[in-house]
Protein backbone atom coordinates (compact mmCIF):
# COMPACT_ATOMS: atom_id res chain seq x y z
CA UNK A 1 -4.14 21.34 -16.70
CA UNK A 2 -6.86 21.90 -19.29
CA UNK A 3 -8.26 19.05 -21.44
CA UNK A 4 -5.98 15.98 -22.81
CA UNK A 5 -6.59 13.35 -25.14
CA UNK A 6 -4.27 9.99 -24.89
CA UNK A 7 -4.86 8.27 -28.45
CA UNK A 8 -2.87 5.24 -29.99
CA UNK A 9 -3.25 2.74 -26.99
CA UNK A 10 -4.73 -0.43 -25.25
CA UNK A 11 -6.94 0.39 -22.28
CA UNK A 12 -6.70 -2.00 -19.56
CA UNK A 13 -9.56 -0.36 -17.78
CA UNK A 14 -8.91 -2.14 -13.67
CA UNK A 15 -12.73 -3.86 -14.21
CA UNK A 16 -11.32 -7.25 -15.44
CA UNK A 17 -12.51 -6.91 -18.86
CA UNK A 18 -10.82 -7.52 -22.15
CA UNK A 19 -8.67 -4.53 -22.94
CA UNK A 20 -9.93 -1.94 -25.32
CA UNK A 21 -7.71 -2.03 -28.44
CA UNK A 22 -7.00 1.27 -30.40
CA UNK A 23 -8.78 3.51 -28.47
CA UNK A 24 -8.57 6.96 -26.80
CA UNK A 25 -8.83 8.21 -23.15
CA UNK A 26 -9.99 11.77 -22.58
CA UNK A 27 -10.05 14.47 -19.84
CA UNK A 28 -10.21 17.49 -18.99
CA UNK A 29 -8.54 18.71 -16.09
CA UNK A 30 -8.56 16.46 -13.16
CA UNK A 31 -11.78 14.53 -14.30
CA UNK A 32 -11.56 11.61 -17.08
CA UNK A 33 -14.30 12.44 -19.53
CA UNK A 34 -14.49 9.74 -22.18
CA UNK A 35 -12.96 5.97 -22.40
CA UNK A 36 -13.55 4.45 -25.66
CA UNK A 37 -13.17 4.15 -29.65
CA UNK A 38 -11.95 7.13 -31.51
CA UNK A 39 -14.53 7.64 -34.17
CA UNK A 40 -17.16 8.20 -31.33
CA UNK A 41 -15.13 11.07 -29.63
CA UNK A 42 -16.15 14.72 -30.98
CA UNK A 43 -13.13 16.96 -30.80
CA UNK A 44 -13.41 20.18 -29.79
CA UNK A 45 -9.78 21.43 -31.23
CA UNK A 46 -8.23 22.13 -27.54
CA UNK A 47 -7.36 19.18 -26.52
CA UNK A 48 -3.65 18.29 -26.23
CA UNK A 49 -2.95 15.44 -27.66
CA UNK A 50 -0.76 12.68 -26.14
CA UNK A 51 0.51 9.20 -28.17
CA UNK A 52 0.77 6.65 -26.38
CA UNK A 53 3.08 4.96 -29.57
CA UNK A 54 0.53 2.01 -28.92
CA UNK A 55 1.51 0.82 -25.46
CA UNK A 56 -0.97 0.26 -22.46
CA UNK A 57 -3.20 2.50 -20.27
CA UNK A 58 -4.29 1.68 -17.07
CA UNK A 59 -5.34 3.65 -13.85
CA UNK A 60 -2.95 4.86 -11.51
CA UNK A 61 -1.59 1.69 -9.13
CA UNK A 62 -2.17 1.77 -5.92
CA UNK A 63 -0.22 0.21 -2.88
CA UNK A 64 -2.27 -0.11 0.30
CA UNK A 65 0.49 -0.61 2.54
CA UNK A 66 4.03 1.31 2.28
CA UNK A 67 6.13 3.34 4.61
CA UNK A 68 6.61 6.84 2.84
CA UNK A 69 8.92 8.13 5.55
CA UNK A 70 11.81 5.43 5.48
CA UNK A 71 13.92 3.04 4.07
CA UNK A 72 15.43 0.46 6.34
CA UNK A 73 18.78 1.12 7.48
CA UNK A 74 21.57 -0.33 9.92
CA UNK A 75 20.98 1.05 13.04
CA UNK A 76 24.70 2.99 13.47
CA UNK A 77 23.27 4.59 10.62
CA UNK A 78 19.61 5.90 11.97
CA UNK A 79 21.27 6.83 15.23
CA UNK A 80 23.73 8.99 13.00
CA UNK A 81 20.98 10.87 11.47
CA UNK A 82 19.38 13.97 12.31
CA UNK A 83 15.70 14.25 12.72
CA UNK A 84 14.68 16.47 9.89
CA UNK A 85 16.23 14.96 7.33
CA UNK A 86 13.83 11.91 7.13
CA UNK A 87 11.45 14.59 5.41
CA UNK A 88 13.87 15.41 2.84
CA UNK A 89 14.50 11.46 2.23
CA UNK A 90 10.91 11.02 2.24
CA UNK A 91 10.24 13.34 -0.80
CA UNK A 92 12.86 11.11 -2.79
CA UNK A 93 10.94 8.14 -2.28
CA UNK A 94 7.74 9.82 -2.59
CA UNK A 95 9.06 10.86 -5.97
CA UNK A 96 10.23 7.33 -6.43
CA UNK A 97 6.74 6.11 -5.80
CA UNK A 98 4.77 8.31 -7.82
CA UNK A 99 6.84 7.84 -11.22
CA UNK A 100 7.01 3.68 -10.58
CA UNK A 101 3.25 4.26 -11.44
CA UNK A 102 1.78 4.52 -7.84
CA UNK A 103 -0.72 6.98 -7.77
CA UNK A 104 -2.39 6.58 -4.38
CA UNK A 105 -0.73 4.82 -1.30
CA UNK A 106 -2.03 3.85 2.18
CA UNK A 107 0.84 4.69 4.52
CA UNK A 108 0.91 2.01 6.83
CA UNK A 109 3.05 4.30 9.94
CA UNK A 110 4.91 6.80 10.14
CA UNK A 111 3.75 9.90 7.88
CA UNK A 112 2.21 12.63 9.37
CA UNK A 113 -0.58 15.28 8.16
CA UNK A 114 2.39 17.54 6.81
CA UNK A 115 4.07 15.42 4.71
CA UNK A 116 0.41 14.64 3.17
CA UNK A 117 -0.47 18.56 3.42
CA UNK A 118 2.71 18.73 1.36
CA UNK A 119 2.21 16.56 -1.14
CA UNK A 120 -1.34 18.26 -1.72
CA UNK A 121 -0.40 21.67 -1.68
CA UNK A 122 2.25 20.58 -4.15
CA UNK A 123 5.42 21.65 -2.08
CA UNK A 124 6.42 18.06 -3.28
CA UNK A 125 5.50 15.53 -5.37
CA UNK A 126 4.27 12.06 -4.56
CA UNK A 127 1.27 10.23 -4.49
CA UNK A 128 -1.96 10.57 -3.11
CA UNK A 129 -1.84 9.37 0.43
CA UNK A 130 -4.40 7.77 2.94
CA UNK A 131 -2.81 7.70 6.61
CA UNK A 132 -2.57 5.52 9.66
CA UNK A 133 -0.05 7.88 11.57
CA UNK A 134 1.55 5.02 13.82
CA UNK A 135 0.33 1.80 14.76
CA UNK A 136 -0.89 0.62 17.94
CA UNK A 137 1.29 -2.07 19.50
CA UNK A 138 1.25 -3.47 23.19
CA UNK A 139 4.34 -3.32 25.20
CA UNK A 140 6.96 -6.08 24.08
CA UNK A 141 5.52 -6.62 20.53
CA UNK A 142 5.82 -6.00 17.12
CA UNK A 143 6.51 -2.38 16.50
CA UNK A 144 8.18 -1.61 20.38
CA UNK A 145 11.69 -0.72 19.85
CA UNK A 146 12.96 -2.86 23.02
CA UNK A 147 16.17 -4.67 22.18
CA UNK A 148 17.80 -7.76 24.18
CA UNK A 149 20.18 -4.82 24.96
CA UNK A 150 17.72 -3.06 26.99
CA UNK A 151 18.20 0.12 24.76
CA UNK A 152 15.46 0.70 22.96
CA UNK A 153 15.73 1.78 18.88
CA UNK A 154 12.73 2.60 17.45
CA UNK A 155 12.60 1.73 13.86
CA UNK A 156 11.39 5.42 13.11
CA UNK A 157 11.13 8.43 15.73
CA UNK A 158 7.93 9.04 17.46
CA UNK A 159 5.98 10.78 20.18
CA UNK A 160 7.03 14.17 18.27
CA UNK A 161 4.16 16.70 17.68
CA UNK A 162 1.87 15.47 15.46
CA UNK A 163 3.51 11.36 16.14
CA UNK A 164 1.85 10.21 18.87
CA UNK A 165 3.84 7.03 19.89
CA UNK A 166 1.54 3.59 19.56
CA UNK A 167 2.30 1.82 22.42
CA UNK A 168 -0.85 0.83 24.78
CA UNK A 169 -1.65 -1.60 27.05
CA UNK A 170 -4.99 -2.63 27.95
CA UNK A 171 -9.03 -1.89 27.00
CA UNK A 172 -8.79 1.99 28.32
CA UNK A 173 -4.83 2.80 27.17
CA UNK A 174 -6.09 1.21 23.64
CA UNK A 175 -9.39 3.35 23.39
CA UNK A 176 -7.32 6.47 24.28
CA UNK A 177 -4.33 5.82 22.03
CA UNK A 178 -6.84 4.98 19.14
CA UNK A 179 -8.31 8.88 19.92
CA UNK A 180 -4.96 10.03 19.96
CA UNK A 181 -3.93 8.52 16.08
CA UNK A 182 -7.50 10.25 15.18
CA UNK A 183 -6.97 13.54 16.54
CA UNK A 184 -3.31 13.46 14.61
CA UNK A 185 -5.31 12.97 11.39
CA UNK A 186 -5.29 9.08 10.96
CA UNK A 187 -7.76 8.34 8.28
CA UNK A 188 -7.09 4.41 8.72
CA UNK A 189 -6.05 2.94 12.26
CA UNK A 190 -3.44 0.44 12.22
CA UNK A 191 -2.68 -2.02 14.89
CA UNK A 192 -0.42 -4.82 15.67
CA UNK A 193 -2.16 -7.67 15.92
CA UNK A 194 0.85 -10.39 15.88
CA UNK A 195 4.47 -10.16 16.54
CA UNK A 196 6.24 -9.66 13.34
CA UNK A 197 9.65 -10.44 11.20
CA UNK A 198 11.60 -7.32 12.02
CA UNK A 199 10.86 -6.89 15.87
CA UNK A 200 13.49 -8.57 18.00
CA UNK A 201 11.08 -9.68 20.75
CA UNK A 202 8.60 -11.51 19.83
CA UNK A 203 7.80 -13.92 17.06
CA UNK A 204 4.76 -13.54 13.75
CA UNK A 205 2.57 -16.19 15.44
CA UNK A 206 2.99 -14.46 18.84
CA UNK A 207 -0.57 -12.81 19.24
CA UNK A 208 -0.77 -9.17 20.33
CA UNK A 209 -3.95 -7.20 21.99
CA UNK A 210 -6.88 -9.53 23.25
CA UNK A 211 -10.29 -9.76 21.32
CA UNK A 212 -11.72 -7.02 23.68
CA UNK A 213 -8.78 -4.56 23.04
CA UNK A 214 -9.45 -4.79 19.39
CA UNK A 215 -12.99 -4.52 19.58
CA UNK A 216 -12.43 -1.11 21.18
CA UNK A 217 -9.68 -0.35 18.71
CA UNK A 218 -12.70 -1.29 16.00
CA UNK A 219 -15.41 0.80 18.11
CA UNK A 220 -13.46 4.23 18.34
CA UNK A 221 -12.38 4.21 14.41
CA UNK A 222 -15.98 3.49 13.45
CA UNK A 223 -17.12 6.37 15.70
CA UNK A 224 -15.21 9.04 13.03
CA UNK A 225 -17.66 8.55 10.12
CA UNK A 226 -16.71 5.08 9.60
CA UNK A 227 -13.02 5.25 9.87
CA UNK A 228 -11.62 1.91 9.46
CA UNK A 229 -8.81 -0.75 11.17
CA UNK A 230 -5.91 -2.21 9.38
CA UNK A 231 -4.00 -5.39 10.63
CA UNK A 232 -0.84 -6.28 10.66
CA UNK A 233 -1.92 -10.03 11.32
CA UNK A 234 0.42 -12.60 10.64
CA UNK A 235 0.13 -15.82 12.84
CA UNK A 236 -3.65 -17.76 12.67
CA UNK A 237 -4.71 -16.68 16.24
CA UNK A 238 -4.52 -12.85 15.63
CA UNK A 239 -5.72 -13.05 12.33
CA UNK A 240 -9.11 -14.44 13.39
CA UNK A 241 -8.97 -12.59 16.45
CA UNK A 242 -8.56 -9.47 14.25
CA UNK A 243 -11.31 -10.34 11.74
CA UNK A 244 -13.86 -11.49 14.82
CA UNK A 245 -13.18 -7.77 16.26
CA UNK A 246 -14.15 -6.38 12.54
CA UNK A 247 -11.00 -5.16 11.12
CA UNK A 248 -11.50 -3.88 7.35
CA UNK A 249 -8.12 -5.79 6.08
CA UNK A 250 -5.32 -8.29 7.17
CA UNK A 251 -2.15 -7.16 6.13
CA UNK A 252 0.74 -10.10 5.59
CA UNK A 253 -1.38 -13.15 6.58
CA UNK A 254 1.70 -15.17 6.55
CA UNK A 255 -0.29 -18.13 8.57
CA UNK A 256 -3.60 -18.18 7.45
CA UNK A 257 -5.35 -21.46 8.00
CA UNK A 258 -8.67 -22.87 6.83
CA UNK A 259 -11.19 -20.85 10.09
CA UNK A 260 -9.24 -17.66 9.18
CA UNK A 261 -10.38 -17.84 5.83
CA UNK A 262 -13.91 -18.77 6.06
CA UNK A 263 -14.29 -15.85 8.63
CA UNK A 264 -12.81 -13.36 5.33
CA UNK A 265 -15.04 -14.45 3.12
CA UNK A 266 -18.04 -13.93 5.85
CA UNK A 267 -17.17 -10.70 6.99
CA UNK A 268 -15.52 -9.95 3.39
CA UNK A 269 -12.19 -8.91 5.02
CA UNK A 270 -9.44 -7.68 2.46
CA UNK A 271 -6.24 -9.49 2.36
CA UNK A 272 -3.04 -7.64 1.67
CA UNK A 273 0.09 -9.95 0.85
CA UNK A 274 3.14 -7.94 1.02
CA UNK A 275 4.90 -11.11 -0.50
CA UNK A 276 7.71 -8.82 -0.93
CA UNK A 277 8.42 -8.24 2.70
CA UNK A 278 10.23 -11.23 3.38
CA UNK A 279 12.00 -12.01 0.20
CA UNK A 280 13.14 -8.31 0.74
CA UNK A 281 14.78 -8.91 3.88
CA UNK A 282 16.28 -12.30 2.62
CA UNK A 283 18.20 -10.35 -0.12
CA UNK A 284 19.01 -6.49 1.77
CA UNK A 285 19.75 -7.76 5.22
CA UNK A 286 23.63 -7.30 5.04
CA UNK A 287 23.73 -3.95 3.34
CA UNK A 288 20.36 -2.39 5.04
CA UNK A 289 21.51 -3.99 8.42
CA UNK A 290 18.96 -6.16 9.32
CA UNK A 291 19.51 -8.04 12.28
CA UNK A 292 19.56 -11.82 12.35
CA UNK A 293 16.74 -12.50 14.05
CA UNK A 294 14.47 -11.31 11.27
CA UNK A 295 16.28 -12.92 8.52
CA UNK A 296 15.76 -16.27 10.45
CA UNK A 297 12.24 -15.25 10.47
CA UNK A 298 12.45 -14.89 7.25
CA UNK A 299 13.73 -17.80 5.88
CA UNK A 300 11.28 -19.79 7.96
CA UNK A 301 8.11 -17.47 7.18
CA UNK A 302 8.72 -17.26 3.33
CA UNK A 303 7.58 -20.46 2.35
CA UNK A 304 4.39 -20.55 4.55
CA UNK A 305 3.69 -17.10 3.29
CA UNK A 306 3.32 -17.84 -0.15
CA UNK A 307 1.41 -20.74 0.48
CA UNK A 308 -1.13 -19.12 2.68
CA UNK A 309 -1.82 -16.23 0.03
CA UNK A 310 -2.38 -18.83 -2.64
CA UNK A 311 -4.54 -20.77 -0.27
CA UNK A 312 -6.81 -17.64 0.21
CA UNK A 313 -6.78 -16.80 -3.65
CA UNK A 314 -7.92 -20.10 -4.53
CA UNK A 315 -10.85 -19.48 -1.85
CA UNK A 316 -12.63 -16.35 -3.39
CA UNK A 317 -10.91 -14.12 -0.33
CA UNK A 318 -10.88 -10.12 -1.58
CA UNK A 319 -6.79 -9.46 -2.19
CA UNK A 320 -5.66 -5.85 -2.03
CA UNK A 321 -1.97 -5.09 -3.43
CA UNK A 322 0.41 -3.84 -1.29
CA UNK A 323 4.14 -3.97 -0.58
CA UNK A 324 5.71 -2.87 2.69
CA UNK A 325 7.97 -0.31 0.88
CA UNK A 326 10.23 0.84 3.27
CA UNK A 327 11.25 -2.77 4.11
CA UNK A 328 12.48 -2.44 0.46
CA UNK A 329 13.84 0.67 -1.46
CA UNK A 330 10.61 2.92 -2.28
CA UNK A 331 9.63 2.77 -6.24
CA UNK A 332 10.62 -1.20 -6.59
CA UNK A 333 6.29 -1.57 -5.64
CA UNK A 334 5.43 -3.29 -8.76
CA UNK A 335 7.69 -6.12 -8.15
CA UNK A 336 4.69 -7.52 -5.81
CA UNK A 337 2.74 -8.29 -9.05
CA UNK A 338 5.21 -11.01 -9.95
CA UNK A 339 4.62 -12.66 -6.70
CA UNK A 340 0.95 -12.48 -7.19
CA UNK A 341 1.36 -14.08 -10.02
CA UNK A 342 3.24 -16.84 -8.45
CA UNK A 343 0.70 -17.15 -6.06
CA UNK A 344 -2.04 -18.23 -8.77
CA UNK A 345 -3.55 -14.92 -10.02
CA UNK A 346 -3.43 -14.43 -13.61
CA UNK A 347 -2.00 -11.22 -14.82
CA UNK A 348 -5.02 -9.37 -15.40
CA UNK A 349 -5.94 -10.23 -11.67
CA UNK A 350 -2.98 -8.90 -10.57
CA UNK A 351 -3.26 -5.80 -12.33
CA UNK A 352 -7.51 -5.87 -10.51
CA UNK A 353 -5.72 -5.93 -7.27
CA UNK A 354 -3.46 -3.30 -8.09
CA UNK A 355 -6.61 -0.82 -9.07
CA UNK A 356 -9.94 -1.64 -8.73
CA UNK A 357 -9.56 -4.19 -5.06
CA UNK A 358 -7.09 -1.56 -3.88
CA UNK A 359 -9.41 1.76 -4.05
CA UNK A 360 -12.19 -0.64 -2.56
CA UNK A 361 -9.75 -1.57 0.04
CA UNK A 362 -9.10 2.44 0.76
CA UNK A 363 -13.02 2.80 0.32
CA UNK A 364 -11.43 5.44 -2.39
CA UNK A 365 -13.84 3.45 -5.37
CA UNK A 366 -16.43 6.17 -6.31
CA UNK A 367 -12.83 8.08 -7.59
CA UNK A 368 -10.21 5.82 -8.00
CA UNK A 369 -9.42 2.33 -9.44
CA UNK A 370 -10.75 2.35 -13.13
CA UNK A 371 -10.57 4.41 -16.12
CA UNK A 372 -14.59 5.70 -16.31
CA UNK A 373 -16.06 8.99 -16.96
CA UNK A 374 -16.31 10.79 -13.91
CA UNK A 375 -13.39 9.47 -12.22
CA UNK A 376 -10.21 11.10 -11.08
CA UNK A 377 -7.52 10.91 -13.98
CA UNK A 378 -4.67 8.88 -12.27
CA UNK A 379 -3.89 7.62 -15.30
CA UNK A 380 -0.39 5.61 -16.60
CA UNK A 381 1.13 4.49 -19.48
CA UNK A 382 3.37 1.50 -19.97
CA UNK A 383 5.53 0.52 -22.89
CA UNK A 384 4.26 -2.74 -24.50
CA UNK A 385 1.22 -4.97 -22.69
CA UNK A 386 1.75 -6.21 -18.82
CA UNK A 387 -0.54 -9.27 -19.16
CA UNK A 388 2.20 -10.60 -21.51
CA UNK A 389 4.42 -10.08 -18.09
CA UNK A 390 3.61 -8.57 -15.58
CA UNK A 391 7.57 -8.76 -14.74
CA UNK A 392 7.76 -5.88 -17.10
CA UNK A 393 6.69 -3.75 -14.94
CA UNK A 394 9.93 -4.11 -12.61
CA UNK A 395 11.82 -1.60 -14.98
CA UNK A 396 10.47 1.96 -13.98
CA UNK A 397 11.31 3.11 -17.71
CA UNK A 398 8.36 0.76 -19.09
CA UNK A 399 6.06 3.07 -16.99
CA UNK A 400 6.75 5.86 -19.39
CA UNK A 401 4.00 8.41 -18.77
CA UNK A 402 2.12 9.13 -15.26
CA UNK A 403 -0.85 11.83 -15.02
CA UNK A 404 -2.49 11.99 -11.15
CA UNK A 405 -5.14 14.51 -10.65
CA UNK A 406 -4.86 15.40 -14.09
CA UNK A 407 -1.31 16.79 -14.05
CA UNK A 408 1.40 15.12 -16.18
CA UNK A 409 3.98 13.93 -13.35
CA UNK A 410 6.14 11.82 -15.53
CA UNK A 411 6.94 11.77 -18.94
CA UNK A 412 9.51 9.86 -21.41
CA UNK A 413 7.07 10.04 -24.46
CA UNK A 414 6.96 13.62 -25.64
């Protein structure tokens, strides 16, 4: 990889500051080693130079909450597919990812060690990934493929090796199953702790797993050095149940009310919107097959959801960007700025959540999130300056270059 120098740009650096105008970014190999004005860089003669033609540098985005391994899709469609080719899918929207400017992910269900092993060993491409394997979910909720039917279609296969299925009822089934996901190589746990929009049997305020069952879930992920929970948490009695049992971050929050939030801000609980989720499903359901039930969810949630996110903004709770990709087509991540926006964050916050909350969130800071000398060089470049709009950022050509360990993974500039 060797040593680079970016020269000719603004530096949005992910710490909130003012950006750095006319300035240079160095590094050599995987490691940044300067941030700053030009005249106070000595050159050495082997750097390679790259221009950044005056747009913006920022770190590497990251999304704490995707699904690398699918793409929703009518269900004659999944049952028409073979198993092995969700892998080769999967490194198209990795790919996808990685050159929309994502540079790190949390995968949220449903990749296993390999495809990360993959993506490290550089069989593919993609970003770096943190993973939660599958989520835990209790018999008849959110995330159990039961349909009115009696058939049961599980979004995405599991309970193959190395895919232990989440299902678990109970204080002992739910400390086992949590052993199971960290034996598979989850580095995050995820659980269910609400019904959801997509599940067919249940409802987002329905509450899943009592406070005790969580409490365990908490207890066995802080057992492996700290290991922490994620919650899908959208209706007010799961949420605080979640938070009470000392879950790192709520994911959705679609019903957040006044207690939930006071008990973020005391146990400084991140909050990941996925605002795109449901305006996703209002505007795919007919060609990715989604069944009624969730766009009826949908239309009732999206509303409340907005509100609720703005509501815990405008409180001082700790948001975390993330998406749901998978829900939506992979590489369309950045979208979920413009909704943050909406929300009441000003661009530059957006573009905080997007870095600097979102490594915090993965507990990936000391590395990740901001462009500072001893930090991993996940590094982009845009085309003009997002806190003009952020909305920019929905054309994948404006993110014209994208370096991740060091190694130039996209490039339309040179």
């Amino acid at each position: 990889m060797g040593k680079k120098l970016i020269k000719n740009a603004l530096i949005i650096d992910g710490n909130g500051a003012a950006p750095i105008k006319d300035s240079i970014i160095a590094l050599d190999n995987e490691k940044i080693t300067y941030v700053g004005k030009e005249e106070n860089y000595t050159f050495d003669g082997s750097e390679s130079v790259i221009d950044a033609q005056g747009g913006t540098v920022l770190p590497g985005f990251i999304d704490t909450h995707v699904h690398m391994m699918f793409e929703y899709a009518p269900i004659t469609q999944r049952l028409a597919t073979p198993f092995s080719f969700m892998y080769y899918q999967a490194a198209n929207y990795l790919k996808a990812t990685l050159h929309a400017g994502i540079t790190s992910v949390r995968d949220a269900l449903g990749a296993d060690l390999g495809v990360k092993k993959a993506v490290n060993e550089g069989l593919i491409c993609g970003p770096r990934m943190q993973l939660s394997i599958n989520a835990l979910t209790i018999t008849g909720g959110h995330g159990d493929g039961y349909t009115i039917s009696g058939n049961t279609v599980d979004l995405l296969a599991s309970n193959y090796p190395g895919m232990p299925n989440g299902k678990c009822d109970g204080v002992e089934e739910v400390r086992k199953k949590t052993r199971q996901m960290l034996r598979a190589g989850a580095e995050v746990i995820k659980v269910h702790a609400t019904g959801g929009v997509l599940s067919a049997t249940d409802h987002p305020e329905f509450t899943q797993f009592s406070l005790e069952e969580l409490k365990v879930i908490v207890e066995e992920a802080k057992f492996r050095k700290g290991v922490k929970v994620m919650a899908h948490a959208q209706g007010a009695e799961g949420i605080k149940n979640a938070i009470k049992a000392g879950v790192h971050s709520i994911e959705h929050g679609i019903f957040i009310d006044d207690e939930a939030i006071e008990l973020m801000l005391e146990n400084e609980t991140y909050l990941v919107p996925t605002l795109l989720a449901p305006v996703a499903v209002l505007e795919t359901a007919k060609d990715a097959g989604m069944p009624d039930t969730a766009v009826e969810k949908s239309k009732e949630v999206i509303e409340q959801h907005q509100a609720s996110i703005a509501k815990a903004y405008d409180s001082g709770v700790k948001i975390a960007m993330g998406t749901d990709a998978g829900v939506m087509k992979h590489g369309t991540n950045l979208r979920e700025l413009g909704l943050m926006r909406d929300a009441g964050m000003t661009a530059m916050e957006t573009i905080v959540a997007s870095t600097k909350t979102a490594a915090e969130c993965l507990g990936w800071e000391e590395q990740l999130g901001t462009l500072e000398v001893g930090k991993l060089a996940d590094i982009i470049i845009v085309k003009g300056n997002p806190l003009n709009d952020v909305d920019m950022l929905l054309n994948n050509d404006t993110i014209q270059v994208v370096i991740k360990n060091g190694k130039v993974e996209k490039n339309l500039l040179f």
